[in-house]
PDB file of N, CA and C in Angstrom:
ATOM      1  N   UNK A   1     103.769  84.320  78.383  1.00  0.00           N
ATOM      2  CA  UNK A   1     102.825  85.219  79.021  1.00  0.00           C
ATOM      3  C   UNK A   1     102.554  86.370  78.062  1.00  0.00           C
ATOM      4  N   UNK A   2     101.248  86.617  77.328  1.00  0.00           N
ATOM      5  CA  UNK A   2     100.884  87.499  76.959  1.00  0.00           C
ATOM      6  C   UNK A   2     100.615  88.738  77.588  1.00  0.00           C
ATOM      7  N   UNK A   3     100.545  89.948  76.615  1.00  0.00           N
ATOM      8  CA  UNK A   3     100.934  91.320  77.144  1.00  0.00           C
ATOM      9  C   UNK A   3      99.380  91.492  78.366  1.00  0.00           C
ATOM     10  N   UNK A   4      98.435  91.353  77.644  1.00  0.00           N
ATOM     11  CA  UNK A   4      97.423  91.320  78.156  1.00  0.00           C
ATOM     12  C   UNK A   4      97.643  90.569  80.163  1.00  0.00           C
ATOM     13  N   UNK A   5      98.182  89.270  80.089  1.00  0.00           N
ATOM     14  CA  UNK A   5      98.321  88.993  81.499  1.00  0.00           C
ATOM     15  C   UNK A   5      98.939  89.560  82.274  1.00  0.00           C
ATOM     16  N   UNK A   6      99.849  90.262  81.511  1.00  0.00           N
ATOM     17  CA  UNK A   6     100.813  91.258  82.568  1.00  0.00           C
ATOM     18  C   UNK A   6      99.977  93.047  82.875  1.00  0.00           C
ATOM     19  N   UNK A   7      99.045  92.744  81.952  1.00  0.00           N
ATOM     20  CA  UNK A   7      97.899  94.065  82.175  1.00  0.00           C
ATOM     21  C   UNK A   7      97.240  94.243  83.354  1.00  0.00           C
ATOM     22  N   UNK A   8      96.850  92.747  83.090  1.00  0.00           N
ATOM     23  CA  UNK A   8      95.701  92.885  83.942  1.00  0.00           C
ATOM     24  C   UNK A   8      95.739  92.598  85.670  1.00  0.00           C
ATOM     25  N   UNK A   9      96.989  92.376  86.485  1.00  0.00           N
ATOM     26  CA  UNK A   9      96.869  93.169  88.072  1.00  0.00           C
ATOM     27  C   UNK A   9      97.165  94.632  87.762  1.00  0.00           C
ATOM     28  N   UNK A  10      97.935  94.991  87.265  1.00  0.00           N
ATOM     29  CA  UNK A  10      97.946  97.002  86.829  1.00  0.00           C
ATOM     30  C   UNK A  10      96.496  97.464  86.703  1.00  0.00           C
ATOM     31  N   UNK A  11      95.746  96.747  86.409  1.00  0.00           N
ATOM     32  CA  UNK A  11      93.928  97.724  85.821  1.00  0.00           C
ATOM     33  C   UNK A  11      93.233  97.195  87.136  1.00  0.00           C
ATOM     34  N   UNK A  12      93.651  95.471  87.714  1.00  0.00           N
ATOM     35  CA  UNK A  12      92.911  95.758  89.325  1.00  0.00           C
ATOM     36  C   UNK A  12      93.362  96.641  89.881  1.00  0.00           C
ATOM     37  N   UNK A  13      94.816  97.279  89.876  1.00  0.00           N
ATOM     38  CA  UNK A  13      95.255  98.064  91.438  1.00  0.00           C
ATOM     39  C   UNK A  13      94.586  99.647  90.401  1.00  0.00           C
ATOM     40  N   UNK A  14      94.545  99.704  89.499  1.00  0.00           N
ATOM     41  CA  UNK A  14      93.882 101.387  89.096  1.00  0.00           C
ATOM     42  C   UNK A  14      92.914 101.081  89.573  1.00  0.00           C
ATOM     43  N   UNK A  15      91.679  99.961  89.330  1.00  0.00           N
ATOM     44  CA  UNK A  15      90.489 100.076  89.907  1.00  0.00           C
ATOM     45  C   UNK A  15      90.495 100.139  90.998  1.00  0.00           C
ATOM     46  N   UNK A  16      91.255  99.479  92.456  1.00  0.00           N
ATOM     47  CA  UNK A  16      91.285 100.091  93.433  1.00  0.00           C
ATOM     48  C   UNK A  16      91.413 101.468  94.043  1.00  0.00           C
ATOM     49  N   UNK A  17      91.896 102.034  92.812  1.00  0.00           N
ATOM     50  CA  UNK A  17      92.619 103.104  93.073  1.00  0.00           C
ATOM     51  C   UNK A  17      91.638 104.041  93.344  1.00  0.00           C
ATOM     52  N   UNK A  18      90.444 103.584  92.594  1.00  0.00           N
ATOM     53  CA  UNK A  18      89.571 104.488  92.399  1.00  0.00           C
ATOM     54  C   UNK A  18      88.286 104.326  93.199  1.00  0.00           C
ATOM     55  N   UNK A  19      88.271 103.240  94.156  1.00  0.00           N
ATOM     56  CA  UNK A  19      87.204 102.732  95.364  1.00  0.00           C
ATOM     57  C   UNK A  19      87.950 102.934  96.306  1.00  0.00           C
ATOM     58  N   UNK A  20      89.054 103.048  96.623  1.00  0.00           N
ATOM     59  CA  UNK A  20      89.391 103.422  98.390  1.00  0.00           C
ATOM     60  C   UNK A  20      90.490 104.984  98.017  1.00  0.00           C
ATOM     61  N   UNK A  21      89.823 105.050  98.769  1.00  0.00           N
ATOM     62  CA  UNK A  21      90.738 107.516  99.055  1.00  0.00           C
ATOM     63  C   UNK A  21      90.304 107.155 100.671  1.00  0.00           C
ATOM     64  N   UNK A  22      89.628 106.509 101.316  1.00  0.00           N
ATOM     65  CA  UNK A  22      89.823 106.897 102.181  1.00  0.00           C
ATOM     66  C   UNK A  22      89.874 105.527 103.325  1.00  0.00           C
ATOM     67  N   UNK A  23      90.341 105.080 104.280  1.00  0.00           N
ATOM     68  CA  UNK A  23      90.840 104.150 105.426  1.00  0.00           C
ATOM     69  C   UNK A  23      89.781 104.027 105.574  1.00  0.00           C
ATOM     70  N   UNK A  24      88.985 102.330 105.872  1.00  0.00           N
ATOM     71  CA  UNK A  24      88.354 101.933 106.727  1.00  0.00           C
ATOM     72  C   UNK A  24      88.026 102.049 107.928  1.00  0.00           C
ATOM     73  N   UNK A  25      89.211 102.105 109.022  1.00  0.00           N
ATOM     74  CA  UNK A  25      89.509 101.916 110.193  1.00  0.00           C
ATOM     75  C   UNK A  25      89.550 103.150 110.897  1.00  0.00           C
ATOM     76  N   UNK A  26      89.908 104.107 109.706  1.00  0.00           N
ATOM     77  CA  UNK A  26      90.475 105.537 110.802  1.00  0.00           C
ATOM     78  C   UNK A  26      90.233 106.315 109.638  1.00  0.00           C
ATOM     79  N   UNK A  27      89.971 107.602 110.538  1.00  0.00           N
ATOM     80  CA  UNK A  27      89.964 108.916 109.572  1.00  0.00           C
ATOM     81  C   UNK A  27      90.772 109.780 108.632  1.00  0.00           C
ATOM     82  N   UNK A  28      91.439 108.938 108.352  1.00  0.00           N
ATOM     83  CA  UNK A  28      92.710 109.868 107.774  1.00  0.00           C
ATOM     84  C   UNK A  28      92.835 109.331 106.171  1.00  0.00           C
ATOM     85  N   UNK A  29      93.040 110.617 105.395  1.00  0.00           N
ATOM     86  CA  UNK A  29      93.451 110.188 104.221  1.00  0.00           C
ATOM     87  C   UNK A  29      94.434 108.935 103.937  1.00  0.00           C
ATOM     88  N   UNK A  30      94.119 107.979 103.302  1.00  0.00           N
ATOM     89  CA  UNK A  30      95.464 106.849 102.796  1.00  0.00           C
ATOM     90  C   UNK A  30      96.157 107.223 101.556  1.00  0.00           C
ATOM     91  N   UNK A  31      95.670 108.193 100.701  1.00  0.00           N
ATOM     92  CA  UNK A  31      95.506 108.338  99.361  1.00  0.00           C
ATOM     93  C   UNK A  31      95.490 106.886  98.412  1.00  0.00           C
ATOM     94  N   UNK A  32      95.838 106.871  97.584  1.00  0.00           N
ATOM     95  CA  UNK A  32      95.957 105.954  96.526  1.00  0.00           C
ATOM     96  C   UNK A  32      96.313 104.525  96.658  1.00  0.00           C
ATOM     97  N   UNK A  33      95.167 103.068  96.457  1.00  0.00           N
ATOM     98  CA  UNK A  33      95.796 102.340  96.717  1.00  0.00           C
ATOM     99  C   UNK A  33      97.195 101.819  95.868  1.00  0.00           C
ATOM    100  N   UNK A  34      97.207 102.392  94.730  1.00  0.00           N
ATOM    101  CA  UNK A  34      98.206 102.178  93.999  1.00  0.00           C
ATOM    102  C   UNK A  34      99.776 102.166  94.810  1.00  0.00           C
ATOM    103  N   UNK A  35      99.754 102.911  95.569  1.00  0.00           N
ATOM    104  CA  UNK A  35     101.211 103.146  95.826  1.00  0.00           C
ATOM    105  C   UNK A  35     101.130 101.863  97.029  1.00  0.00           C
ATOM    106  N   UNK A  36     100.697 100.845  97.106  1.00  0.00           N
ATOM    107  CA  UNK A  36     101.370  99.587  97.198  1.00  0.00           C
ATOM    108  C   UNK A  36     101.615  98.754  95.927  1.00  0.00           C
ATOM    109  N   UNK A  37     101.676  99.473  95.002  1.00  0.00           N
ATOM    110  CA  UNK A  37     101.858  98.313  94.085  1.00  0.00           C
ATOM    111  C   UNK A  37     103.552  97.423  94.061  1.00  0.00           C
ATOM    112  N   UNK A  38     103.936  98.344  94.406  1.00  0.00           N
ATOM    113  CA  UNK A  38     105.735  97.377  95.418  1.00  0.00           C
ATOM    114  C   UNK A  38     105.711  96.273  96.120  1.00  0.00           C
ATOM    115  N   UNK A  39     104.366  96.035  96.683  1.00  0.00           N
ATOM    116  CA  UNK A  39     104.152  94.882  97.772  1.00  0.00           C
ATOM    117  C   UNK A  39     103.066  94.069  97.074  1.00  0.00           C
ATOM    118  N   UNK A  40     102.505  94.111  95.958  1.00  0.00           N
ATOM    119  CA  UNK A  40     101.903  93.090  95.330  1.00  0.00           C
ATOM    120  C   UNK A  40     102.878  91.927  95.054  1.00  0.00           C
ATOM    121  N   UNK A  41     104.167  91.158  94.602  1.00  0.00           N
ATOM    122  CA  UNK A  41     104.388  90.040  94.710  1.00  0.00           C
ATOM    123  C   UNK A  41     104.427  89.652  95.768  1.00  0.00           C
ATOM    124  N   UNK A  42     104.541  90.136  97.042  1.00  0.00           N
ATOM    125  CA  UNK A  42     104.921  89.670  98.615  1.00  0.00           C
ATOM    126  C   UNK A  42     103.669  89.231  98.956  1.00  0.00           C
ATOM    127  N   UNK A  43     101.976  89.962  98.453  1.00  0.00           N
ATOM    128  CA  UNK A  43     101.469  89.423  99.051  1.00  0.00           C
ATOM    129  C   UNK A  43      99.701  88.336  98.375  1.00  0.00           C
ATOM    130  N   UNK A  44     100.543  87.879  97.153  1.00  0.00           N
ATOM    131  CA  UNK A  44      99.829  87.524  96.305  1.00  0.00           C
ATOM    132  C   UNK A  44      99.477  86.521  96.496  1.00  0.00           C
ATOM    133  N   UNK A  45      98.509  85.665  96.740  1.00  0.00           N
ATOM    134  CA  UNK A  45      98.519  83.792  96.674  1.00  0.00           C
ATOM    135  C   UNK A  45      99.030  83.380  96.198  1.00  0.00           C
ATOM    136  N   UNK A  46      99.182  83.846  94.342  1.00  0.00           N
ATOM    137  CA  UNK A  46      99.461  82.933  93.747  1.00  0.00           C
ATOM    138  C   UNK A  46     101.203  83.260  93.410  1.00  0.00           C
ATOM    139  N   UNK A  47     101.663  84.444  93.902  1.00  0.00           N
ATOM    140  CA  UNK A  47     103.270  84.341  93.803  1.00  0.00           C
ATOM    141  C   UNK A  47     103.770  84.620  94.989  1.00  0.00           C
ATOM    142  N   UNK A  48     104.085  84.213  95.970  1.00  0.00           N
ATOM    143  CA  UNK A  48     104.648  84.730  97.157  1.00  0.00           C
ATOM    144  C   UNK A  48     106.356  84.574  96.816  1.00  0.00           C
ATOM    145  N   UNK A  49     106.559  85.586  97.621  1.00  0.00           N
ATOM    146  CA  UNK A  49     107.929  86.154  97.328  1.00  0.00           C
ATOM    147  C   UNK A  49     108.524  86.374  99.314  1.00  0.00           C
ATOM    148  N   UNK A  50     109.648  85.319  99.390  1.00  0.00           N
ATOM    149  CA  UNK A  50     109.587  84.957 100.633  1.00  0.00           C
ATOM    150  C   UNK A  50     109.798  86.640 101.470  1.00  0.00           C
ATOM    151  N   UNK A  51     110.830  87.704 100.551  1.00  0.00           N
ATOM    152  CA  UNK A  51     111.018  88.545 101.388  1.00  0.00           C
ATOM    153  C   UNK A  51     110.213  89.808 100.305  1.00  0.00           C
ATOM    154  N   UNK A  52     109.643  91.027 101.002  1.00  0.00           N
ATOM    155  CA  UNK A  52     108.973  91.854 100.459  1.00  0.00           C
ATOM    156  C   UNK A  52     110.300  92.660  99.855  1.00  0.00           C
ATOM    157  N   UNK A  53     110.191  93.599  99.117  1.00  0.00           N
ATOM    158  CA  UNK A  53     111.157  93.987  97.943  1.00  0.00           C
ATOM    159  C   UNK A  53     111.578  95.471  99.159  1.00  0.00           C
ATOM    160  N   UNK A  54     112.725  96.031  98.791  1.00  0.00           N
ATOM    161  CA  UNK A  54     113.039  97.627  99.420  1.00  0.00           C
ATOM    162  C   UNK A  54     111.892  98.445  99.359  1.00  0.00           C
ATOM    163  N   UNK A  55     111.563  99.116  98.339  1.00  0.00           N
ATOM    164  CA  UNK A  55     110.249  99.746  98.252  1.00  0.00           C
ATOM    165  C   UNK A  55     109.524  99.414  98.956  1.00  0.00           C
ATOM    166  N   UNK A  56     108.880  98.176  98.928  1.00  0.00           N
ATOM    167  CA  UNK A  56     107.449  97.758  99.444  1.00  0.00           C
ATOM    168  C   UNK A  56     108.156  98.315 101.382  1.00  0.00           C
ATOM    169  N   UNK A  57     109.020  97.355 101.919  1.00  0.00           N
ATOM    170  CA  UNK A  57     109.045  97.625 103.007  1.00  0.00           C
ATOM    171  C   UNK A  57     109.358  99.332 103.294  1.00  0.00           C
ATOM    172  N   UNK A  58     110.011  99.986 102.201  1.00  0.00           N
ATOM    173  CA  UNK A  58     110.109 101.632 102.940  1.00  0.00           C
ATOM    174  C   UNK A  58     108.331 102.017 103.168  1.00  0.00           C
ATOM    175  N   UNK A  59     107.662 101.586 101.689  1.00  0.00           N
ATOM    176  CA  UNK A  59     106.297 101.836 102.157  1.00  0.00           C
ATOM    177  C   UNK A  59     105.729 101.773 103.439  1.00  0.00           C
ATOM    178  N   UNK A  60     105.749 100.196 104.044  1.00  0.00           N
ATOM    179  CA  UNK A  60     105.383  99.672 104.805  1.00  0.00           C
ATOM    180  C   UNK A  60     105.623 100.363 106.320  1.00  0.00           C
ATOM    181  N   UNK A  61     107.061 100.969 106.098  1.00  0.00           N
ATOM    182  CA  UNK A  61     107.115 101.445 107.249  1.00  0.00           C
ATOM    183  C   UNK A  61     106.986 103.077 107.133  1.00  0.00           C
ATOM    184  N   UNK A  62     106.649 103.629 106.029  1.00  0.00           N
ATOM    185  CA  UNK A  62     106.200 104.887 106.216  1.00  0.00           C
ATOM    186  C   UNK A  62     104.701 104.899 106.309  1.00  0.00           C
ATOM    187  N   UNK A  63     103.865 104.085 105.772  1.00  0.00           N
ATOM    188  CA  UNK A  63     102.289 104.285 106.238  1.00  0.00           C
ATOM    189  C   UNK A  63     101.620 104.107 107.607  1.00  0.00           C
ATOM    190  N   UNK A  64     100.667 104.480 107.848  1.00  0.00           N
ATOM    191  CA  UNK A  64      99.800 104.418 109.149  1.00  0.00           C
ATOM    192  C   UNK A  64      99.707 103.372 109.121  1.00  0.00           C
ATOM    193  N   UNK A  65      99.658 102.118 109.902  1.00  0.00           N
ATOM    194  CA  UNK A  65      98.778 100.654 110.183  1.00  0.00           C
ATOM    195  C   UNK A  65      96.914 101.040 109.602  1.00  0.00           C
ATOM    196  N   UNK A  66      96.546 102.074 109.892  1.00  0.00           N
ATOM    197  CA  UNK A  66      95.459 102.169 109.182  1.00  0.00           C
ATOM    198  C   UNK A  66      95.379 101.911 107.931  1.00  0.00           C
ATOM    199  N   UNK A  67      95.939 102.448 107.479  1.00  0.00           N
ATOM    200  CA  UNK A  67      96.001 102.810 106.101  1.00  0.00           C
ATOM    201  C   UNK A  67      96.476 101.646 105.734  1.00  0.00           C
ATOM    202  N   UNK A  68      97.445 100.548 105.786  1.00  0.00           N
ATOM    203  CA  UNK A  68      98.161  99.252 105.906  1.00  0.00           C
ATOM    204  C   UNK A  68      97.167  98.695 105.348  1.00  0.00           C
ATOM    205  N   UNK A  69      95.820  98.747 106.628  1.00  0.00           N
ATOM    206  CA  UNK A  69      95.291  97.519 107.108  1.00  0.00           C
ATOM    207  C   UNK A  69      94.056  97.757 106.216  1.00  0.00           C
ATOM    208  N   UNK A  70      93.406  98.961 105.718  1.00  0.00           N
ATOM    209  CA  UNK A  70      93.115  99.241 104.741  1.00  0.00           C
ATOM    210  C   UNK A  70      93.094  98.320 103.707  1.00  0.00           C
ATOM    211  N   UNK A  71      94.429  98.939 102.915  1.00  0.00           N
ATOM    212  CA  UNK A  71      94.684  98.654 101.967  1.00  0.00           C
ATOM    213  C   UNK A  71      94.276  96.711 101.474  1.00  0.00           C
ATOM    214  N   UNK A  72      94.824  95.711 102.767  1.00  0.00           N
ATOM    215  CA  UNK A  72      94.624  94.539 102.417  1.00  0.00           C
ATOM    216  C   UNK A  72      93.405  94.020 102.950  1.00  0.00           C
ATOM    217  N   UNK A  73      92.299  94.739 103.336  1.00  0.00           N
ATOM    218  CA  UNK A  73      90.809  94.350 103.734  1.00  0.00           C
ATOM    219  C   UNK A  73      89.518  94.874 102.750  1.00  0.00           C
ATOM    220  N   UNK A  74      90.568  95.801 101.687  1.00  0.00           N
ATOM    221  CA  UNK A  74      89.845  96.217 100.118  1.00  0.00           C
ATOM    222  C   UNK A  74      89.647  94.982  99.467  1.00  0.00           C
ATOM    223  N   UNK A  75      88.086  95.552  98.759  1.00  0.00           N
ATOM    224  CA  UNK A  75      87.755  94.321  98.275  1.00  0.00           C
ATOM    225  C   UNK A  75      87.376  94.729  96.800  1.00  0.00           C
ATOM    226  N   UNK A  76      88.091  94.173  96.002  1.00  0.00           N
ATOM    227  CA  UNK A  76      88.092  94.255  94.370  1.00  0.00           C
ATOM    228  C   UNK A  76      88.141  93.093  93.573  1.00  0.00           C
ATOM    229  N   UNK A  77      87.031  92.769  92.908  1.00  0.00           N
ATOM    230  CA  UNK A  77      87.094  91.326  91.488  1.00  0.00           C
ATOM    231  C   UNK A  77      88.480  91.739  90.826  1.00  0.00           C
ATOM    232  N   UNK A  78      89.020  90.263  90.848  1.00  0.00           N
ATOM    233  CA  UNK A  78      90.205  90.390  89.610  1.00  0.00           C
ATOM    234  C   UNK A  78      91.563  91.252  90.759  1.00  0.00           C
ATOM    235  N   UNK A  79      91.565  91.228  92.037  1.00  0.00           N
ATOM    236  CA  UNK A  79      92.159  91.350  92.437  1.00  0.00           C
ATOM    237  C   UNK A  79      92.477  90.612  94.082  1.00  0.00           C
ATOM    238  N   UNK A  80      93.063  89.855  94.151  1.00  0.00           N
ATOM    239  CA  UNK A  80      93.460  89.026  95.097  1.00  0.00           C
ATOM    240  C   UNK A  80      94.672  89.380  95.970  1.00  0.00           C
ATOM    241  N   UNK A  81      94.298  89.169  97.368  1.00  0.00           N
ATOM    242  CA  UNK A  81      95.481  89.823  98.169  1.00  0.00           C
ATOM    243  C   UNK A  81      95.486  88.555  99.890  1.00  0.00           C
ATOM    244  N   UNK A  82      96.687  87.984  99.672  1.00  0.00           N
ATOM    245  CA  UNK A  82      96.691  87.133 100.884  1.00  0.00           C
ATOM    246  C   UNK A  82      96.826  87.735 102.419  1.00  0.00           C
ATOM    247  N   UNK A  83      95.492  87.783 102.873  1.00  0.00           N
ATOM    248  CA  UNK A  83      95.475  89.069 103.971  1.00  0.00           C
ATOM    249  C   UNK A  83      96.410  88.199 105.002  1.00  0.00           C
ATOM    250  N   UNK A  84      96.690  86.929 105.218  1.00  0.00           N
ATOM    251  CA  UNK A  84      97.702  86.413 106.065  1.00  0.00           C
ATOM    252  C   UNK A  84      99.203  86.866 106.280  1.00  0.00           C
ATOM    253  N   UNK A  85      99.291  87.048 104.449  1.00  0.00           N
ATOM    254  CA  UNK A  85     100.628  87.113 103.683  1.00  0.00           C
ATOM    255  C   UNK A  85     100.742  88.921 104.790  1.00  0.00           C
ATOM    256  N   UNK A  86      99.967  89.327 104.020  1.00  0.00           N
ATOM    257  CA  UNK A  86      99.836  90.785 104.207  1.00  0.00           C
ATOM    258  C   UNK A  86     100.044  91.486 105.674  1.00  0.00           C
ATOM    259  N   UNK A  87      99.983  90.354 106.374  1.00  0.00           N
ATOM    260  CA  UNK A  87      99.595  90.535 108.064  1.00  0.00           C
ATOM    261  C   UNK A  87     101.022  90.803 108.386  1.00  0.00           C
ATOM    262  N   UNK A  88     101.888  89.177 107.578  1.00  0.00           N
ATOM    263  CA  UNK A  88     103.467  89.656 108.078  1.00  0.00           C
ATOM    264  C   UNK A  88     104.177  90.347 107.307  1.00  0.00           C
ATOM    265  N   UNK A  89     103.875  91.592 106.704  1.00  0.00           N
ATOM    266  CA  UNK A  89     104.712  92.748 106.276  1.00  0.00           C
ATOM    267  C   UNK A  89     105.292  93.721 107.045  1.00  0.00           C
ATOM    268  N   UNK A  90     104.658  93.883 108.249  1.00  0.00           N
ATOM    269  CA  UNK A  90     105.255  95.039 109.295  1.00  0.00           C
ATOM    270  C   UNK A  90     106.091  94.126 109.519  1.00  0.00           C
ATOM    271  N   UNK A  91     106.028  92.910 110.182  1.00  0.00           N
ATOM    272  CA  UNK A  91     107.453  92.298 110.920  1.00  0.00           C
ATOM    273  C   UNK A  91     108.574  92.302 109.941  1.00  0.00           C
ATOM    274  N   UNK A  92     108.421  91.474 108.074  1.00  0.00           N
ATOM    275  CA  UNK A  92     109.071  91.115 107.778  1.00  0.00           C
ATOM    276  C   UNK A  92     110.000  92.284 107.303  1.00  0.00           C
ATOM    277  N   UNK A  93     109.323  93.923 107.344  1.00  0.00           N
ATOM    278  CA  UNK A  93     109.802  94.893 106.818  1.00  0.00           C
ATOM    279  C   UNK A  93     110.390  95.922 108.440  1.00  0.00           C
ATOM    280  N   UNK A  94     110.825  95.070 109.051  1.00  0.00           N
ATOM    281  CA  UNK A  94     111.103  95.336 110.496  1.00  0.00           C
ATOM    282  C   UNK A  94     110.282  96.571 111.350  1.00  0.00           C
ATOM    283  N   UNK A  95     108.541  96.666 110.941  1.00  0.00           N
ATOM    284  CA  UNK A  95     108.510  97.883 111.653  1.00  0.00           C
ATOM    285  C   UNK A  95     107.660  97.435 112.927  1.00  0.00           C
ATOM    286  N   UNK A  96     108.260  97.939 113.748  1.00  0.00           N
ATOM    287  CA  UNK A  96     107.351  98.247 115.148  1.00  0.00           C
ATOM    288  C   UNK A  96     106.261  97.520 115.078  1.00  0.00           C
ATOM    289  N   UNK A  97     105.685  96.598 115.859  1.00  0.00           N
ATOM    290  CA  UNK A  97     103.843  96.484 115.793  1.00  0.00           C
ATOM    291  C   UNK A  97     103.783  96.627 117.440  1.00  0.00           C
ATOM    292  N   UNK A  98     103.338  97.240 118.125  1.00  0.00           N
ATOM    293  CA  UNK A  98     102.736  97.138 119.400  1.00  0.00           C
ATOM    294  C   UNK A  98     101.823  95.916 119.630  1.00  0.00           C
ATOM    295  N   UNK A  99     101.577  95.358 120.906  1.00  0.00           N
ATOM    296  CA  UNK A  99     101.043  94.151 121.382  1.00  0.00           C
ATOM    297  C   UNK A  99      99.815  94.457 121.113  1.00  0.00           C
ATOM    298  N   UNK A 100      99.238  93.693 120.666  1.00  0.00           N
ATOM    299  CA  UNK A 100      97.821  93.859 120.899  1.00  0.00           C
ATOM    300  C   UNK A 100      96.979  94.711 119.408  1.00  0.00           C
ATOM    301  N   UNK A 101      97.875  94.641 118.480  1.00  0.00           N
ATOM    302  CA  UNK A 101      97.764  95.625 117.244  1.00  0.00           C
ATOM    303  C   UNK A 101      96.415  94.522 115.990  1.00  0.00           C
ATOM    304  N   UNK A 102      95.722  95.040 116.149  1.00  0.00           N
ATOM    305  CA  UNK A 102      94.271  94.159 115.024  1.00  0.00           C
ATOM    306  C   UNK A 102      94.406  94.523 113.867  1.00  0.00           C
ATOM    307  N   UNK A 103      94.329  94.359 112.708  1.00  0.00           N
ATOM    308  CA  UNK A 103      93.611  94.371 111.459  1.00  0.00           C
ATOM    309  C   UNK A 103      92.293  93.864 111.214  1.00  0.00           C
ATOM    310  N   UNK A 104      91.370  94.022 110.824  1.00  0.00           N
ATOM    311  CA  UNK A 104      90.138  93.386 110.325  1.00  0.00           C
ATOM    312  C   UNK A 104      89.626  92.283 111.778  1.00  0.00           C
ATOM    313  N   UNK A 105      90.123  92.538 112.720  1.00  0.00           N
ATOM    314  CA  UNK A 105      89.580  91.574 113.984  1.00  0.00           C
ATOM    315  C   UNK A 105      91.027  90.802 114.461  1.00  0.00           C
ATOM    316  N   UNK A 106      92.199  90.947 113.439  1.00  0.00           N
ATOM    317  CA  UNK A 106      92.819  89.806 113.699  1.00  0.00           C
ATOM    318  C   UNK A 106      94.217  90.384 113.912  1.00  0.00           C
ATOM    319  N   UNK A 107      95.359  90.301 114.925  1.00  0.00           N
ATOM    320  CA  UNK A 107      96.170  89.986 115.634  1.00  0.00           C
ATOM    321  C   UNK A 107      97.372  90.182 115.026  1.00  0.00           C
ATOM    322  N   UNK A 108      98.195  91.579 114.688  1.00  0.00           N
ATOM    323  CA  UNK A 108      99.419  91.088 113.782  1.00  0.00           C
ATOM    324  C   UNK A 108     100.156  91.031 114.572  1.00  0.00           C
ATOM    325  N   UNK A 109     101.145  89.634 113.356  1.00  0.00           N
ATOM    326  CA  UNK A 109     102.066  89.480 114.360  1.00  0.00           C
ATOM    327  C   UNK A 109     103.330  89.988 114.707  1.00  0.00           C
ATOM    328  N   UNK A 110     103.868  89.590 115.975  1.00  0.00           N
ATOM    329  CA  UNK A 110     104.809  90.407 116.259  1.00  0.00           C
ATOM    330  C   UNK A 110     106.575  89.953 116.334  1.00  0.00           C
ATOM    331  N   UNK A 111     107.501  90.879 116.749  1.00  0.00           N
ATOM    332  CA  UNK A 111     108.528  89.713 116.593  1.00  0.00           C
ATOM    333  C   UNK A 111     109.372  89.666 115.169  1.00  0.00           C
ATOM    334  N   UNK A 112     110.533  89.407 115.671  1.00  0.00           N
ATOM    335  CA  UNK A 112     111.373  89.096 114.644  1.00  0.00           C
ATOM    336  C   UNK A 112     111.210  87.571 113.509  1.00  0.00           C
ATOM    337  N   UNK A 113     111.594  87.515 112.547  1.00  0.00           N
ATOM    338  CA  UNK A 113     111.469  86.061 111.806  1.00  0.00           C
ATOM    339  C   UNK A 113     112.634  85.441 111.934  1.00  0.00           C
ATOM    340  N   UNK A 114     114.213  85.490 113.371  1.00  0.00           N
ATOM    341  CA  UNK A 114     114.771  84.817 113.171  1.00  0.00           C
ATOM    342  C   UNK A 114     114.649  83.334 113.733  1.00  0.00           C
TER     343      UNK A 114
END
């Protein structure tokens, strides 16, 4: 693997960085999409990583679901994000989802993974 391939998800998530400052869904600052970059192997197509890393889940459970849901309904070339994958990060990072909780139209899920 050349240096260059390992460049280039780092220059998609800066370019994100620099199209979303603010949540889709809700009014509130998200700041930076960068600071998921902890949860990019968990929720990649092409590398899934069965459990999300410490970081990613402290993230996970310190952000708004806005801001969450945000983050994986951004849309950037050269950057790919498995919004399925992405859906089970609150559970797999044990946080709370209330019944009835949407992303982008769709249903996260709830529940433990034992």
């Amino acid at each position: 693997m050349g240096l260059r391939d390992k460049e280039a998800p780092m220059l998609g998530l800066l370019l994100m960085a620099l199209l979303l400052v603010r949540s889709t869904e809700a009014r509130e600052y998200c700041g930076s999409i960068s600071q998921f970059l902890p949860c990019m192997p968990a929720v990649r197509p092409d590398n899934r990583m069965l459990t999300p890393s410490v970081q990613c889940c402290g993230l996970v459970r310190r952000v708004s679901s806005a801001c969450l849901c945000a983050a994986l309904t951004s849309s950037n070339p050269g950057f790919s994000v498995d919004f399925n994958l992405g859906l089970t990060l609150p559970r797999k990072c044990g946080r709370y989802v209330p019944r009835g909780q949407k992303c982008a139209g769709v249903l996260v899920p709830r529940g433990n993974l034992n």
